[in-house]
Protein backbone atom coordinates (compact mmCIF):
# COMPACT_ATOMS: atom_id res chain seq x y z
CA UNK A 1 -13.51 -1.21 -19.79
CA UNK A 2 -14.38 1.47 -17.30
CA UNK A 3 -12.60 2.49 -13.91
CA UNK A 4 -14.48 2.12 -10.54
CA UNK A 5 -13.58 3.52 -6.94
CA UNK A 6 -12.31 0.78 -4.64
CA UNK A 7 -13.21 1.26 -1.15
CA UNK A 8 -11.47 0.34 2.09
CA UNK A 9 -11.64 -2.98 3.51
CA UNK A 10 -12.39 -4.71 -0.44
CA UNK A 11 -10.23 -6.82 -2.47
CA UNK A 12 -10.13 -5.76 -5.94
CA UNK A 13 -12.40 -9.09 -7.07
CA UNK A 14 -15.44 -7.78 -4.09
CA UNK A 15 -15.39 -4.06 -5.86
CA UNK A 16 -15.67 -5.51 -9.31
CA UNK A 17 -18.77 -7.75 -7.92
CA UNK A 18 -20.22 -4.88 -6.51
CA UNK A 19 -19.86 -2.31 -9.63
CA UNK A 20 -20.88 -5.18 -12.16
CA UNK A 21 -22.75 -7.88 -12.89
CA UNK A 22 -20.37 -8.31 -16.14
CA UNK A 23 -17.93 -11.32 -16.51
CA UNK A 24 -15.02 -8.69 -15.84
CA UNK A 25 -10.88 -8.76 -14.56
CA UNK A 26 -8.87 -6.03 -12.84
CA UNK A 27 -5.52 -4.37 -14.47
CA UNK A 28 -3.63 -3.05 -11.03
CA UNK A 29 -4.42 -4.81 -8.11
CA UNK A 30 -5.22 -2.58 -4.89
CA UNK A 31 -4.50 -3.92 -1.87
CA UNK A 32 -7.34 -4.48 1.05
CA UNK A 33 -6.26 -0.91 2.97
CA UNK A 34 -5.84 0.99 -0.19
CA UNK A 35 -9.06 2.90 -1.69
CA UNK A 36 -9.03 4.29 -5.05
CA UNK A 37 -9.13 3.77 -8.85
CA UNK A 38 -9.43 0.39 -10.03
CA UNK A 39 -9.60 -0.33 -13.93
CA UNK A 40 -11.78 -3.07 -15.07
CA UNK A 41 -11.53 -4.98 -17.89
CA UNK A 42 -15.24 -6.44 -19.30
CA UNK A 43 -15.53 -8.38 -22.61
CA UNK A 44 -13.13 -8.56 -25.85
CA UNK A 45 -10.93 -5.98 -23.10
CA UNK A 46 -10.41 -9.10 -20.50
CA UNK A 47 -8.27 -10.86 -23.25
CA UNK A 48 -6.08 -7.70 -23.55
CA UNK A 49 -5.16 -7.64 -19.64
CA UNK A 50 -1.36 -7.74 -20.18
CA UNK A 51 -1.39 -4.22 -22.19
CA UNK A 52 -2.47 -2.20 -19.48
CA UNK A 53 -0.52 -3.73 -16.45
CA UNK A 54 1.75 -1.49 -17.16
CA UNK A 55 0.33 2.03 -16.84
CA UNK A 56 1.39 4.24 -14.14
CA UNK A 57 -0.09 5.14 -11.51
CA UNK A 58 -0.63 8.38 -8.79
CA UNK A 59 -1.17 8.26 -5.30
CA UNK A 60 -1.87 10.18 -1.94
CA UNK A 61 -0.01 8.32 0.24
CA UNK A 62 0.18 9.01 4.55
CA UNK A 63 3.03 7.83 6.11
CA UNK A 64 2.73 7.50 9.76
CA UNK A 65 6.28 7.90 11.33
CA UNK A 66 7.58 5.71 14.67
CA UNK A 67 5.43 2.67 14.17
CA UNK A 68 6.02 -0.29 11.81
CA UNK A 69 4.06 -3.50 10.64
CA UNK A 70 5.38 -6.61 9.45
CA UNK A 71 2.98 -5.73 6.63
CA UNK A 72 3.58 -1.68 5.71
CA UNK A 73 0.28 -0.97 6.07
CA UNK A 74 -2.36 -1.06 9.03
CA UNK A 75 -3.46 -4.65 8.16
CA UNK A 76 -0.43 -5.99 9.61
CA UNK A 77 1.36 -6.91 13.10
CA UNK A 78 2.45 -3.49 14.52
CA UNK A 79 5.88 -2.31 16.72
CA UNK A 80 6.72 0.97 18.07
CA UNK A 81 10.06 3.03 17.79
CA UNK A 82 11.23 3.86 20.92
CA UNK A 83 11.41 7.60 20.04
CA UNK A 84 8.92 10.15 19.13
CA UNK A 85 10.37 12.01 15.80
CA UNK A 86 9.94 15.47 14.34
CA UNK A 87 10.69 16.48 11.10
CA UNK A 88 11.68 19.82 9.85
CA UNK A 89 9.85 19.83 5.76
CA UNK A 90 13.78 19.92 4.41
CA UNK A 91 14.57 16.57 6.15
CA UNK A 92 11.21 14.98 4.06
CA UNK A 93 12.26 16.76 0.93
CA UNK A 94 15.86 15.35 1.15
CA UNK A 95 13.95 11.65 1.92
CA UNK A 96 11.74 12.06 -1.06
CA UNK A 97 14.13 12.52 -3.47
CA UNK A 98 16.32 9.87 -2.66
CA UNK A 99 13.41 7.50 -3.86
CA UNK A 100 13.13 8.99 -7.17
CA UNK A 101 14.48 6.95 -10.63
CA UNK A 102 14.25 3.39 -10.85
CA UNK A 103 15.36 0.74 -8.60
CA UNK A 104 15.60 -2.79 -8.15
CA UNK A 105 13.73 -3.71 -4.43
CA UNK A 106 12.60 -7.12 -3.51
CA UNK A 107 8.88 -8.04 -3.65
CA UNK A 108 6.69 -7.35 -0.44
CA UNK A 109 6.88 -10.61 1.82
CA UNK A 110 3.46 -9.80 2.17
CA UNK A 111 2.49 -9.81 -1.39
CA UNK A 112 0.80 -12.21 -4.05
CA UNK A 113 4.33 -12.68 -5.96
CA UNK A 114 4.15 -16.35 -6.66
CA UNK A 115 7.97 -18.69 -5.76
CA UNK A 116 8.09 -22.11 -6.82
CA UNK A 117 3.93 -21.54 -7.58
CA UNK A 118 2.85 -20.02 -3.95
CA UNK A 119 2.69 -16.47 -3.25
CA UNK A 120 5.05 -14.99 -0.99
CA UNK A 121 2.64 -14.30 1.88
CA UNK A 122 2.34 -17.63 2.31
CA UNK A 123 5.66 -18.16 3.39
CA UNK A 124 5.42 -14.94 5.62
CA UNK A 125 2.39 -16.31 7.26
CA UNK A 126 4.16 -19.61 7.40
CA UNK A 127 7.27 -18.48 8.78
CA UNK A 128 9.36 -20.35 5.86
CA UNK A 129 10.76 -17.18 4.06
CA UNK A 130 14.21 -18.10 5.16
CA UNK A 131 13.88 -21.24 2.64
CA UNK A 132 13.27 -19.21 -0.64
CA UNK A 133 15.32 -16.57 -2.46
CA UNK A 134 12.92 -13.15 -2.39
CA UNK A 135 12.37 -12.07 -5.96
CA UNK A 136 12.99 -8.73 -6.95
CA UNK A 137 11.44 -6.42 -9.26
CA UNK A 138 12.02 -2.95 -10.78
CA UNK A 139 10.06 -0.27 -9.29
CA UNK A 140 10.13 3.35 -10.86
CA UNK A 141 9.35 6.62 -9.10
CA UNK A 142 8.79 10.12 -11.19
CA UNK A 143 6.95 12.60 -8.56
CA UNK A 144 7.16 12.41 -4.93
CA UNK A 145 5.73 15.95 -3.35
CA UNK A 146 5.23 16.74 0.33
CA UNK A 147 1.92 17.85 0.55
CA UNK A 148 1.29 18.39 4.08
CA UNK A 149 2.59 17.64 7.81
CA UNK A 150 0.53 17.03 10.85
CA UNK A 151 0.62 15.53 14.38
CA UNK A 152 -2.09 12.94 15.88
CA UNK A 153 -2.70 11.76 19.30
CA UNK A 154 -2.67 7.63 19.50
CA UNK A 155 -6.52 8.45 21.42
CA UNK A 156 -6.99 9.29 17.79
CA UNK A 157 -5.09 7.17 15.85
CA UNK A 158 -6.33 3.69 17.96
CA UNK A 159 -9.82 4.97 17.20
CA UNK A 160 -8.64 5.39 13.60
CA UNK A 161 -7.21 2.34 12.91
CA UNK A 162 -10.33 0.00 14.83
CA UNK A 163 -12.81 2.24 12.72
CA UNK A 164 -10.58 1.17 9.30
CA UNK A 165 -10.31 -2.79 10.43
CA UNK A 166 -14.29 -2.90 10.60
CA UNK A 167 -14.37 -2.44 7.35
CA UNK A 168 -12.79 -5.54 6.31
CA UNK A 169 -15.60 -8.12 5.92
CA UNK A 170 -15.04 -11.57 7.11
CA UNK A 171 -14.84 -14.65 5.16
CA UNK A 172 -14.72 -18.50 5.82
CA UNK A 173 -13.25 -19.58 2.06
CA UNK A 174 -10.78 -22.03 2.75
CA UNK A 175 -8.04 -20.29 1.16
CA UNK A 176 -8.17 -17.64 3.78
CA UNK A 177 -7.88 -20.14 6.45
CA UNK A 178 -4.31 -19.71 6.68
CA UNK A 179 -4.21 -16.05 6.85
CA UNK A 180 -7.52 -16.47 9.64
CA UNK A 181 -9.34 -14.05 7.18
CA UNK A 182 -6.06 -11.64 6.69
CA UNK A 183 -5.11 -12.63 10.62
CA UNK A 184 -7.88 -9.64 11.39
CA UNK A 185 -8.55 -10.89 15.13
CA UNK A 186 -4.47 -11.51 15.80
CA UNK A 187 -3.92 -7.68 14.20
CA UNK A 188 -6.79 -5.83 16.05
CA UNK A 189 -5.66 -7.30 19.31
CA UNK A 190 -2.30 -6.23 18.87
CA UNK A 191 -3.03 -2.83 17.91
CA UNK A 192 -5.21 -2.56 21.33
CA UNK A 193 -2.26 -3.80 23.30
CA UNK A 194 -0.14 -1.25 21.35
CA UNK A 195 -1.50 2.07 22.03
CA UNK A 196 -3.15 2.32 25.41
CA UNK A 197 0.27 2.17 26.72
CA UNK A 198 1.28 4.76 24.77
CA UNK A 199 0.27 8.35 25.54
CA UNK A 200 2.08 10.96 22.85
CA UNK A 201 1.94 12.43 19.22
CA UNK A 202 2.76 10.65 15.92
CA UNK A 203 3.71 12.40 12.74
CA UNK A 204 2.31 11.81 9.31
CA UNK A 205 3.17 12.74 6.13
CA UNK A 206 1.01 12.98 3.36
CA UNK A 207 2.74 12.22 -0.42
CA UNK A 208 1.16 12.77 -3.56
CA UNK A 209 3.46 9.80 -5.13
CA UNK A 210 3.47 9.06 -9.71
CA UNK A 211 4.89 5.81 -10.30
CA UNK A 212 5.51 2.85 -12.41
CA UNK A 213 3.75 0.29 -12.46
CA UNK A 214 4.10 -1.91 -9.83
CA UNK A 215 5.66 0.24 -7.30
CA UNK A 216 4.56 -0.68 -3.44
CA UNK A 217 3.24 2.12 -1.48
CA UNK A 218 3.71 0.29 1.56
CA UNK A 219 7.29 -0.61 1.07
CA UNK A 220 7.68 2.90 0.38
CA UNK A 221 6.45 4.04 3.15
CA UNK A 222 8.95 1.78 4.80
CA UNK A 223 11.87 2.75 3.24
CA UNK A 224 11.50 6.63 4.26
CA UNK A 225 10.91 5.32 7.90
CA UNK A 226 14.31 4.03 7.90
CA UNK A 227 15.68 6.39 5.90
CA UNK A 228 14.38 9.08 8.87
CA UNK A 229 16.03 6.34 11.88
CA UNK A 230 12.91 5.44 12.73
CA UNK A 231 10.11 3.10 11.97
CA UNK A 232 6.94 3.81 9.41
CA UNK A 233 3.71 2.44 7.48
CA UNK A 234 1.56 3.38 5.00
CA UNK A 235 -1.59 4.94 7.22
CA UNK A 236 -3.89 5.33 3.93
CA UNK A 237 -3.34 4.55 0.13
CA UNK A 238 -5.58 6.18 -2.19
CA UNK A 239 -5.00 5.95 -5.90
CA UNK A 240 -6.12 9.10 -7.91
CA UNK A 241 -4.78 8.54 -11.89
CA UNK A 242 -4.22 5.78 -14.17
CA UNK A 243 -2.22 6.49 -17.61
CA UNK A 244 0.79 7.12 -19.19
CA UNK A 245 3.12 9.53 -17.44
CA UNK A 246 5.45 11.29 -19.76
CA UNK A 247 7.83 14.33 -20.36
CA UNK A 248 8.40 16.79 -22.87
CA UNK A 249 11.06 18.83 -22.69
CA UNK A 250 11.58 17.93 -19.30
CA UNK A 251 8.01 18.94 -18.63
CA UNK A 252 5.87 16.14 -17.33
CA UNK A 253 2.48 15.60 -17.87
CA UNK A 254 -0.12 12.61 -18.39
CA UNK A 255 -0.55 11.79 -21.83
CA UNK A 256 -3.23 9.23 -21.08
CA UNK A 257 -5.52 8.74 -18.06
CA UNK A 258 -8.21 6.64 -17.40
């Protein structure tokens, strides 16, 4: 078992194939836009997967406010709020903890949840979501913490978004056909229709987030958005711990990382 840094643009399976040459398995997915700490499983550890799917997790999370994708992060279809929004810090903090406890939220359409044995972004690319009952799922937040504020140009965030998309490298396996390799040309194209029009500030919010396990950054992301009257997605996920977040005497600390 060790943990290795997932960059940009990989699945989880292309970071374990480029850290090892070991028969190996992933506890945690990441998703394609998210970088961080990934834990891999090698040998007698691969048959022990289910007893760490449910560590927590931390993240630094930036949540770009007025635009939205059909996908909470930048991999997805993007549409712009029709309002440019500033928030004072005790707006945010009043947002933040709102999210914190546990909750019951439906799954991410775009996510690998399986219904009646095919994920749900299937039926989001396939337009059939209307046909299925979304499942839902318990999702736990500890920690939120506003970190920092700033303001970006879209000059700077079109240029920021292209530079992340490269990253992505293409594939013709035929179970990406669907998707057209994660709908990559569809997205970028939209993005450049998007911003050139659009000549103004955006604000982002950077989160250090602890969670449960399986709690969506990009849904989160979402969520504030709306809970602001606007629109938002996840700009960058980066996952920093792994373990077992506890408290003692209210006081809470990681009694296990990886």
């Amino acid at each position: 078992m060790k943990v290795i840094n997932k960059k940009v643009g990989e699945t989880p399976l292309e970071a374990i194939r480029r850290s090892t040459k070991e028969k190996a398995t992933y506890a945690g997915r990441l998703d394609p836009m998210a970088s961080g700490k990934l834990l891999v499983l090698t040998g007698e550890e691969t048959k022990r997967r289910e007893k760490y799917l449910g560590l927590d997790k931390e993240y630094i999370i930036e949540v770009l406010l007025d635009i939205e994708t059909d996908t909470g992060d930048m991999l997805g279809l993007p549409k712009e709020a029709l309002q440019e929004t500033r928030l004072s810090n005790n707006i945010i903090q009043r947002a933040l903890r709102s999210e914190l406890g546990t909750h019951v939220r439906e799954y991410p359409h775009f996510s690998s949840k399986p219904v009646n044995g095919k994920p749900l972004f299937v039926y989001a690319l396939e337009k059939t979501l209307d046909t299925i009952e979304i499942p839902t799922h318990e999702e736990t937040v500890y920690h939120l913490e506003l970190m920092d504020t700033r303001f970006i140009s879209s000059a700077y965030l079109i240029n920021y978004i292209q530079d992340r998309l490269s990253s992505i490298p293409r594939s013709t396996l035929p179970e990406k056909a669907l998707g057209a390799d994660f709908r990559q040309d569809e997205i970028r194209e939209e993005w450049k229709n998007l911003l050139p029009n659009t000549h103004r500030g955006f604000q982002v919010l950077k989160i250090r987030a602890v969670v449960g396990s399986g709690t969506y950054m990009r849904t989160l992301a979402m969520r504030l958005g709306s809970t602001f009257g606007t629109k938002a997605f996840a700009l960058s996920i980066h996952r920093t711990k792994i373990g077992l977040y506890r408290r003692l005497f209210s006081i809470p600390f990681w009694a296990k990382l990886y």
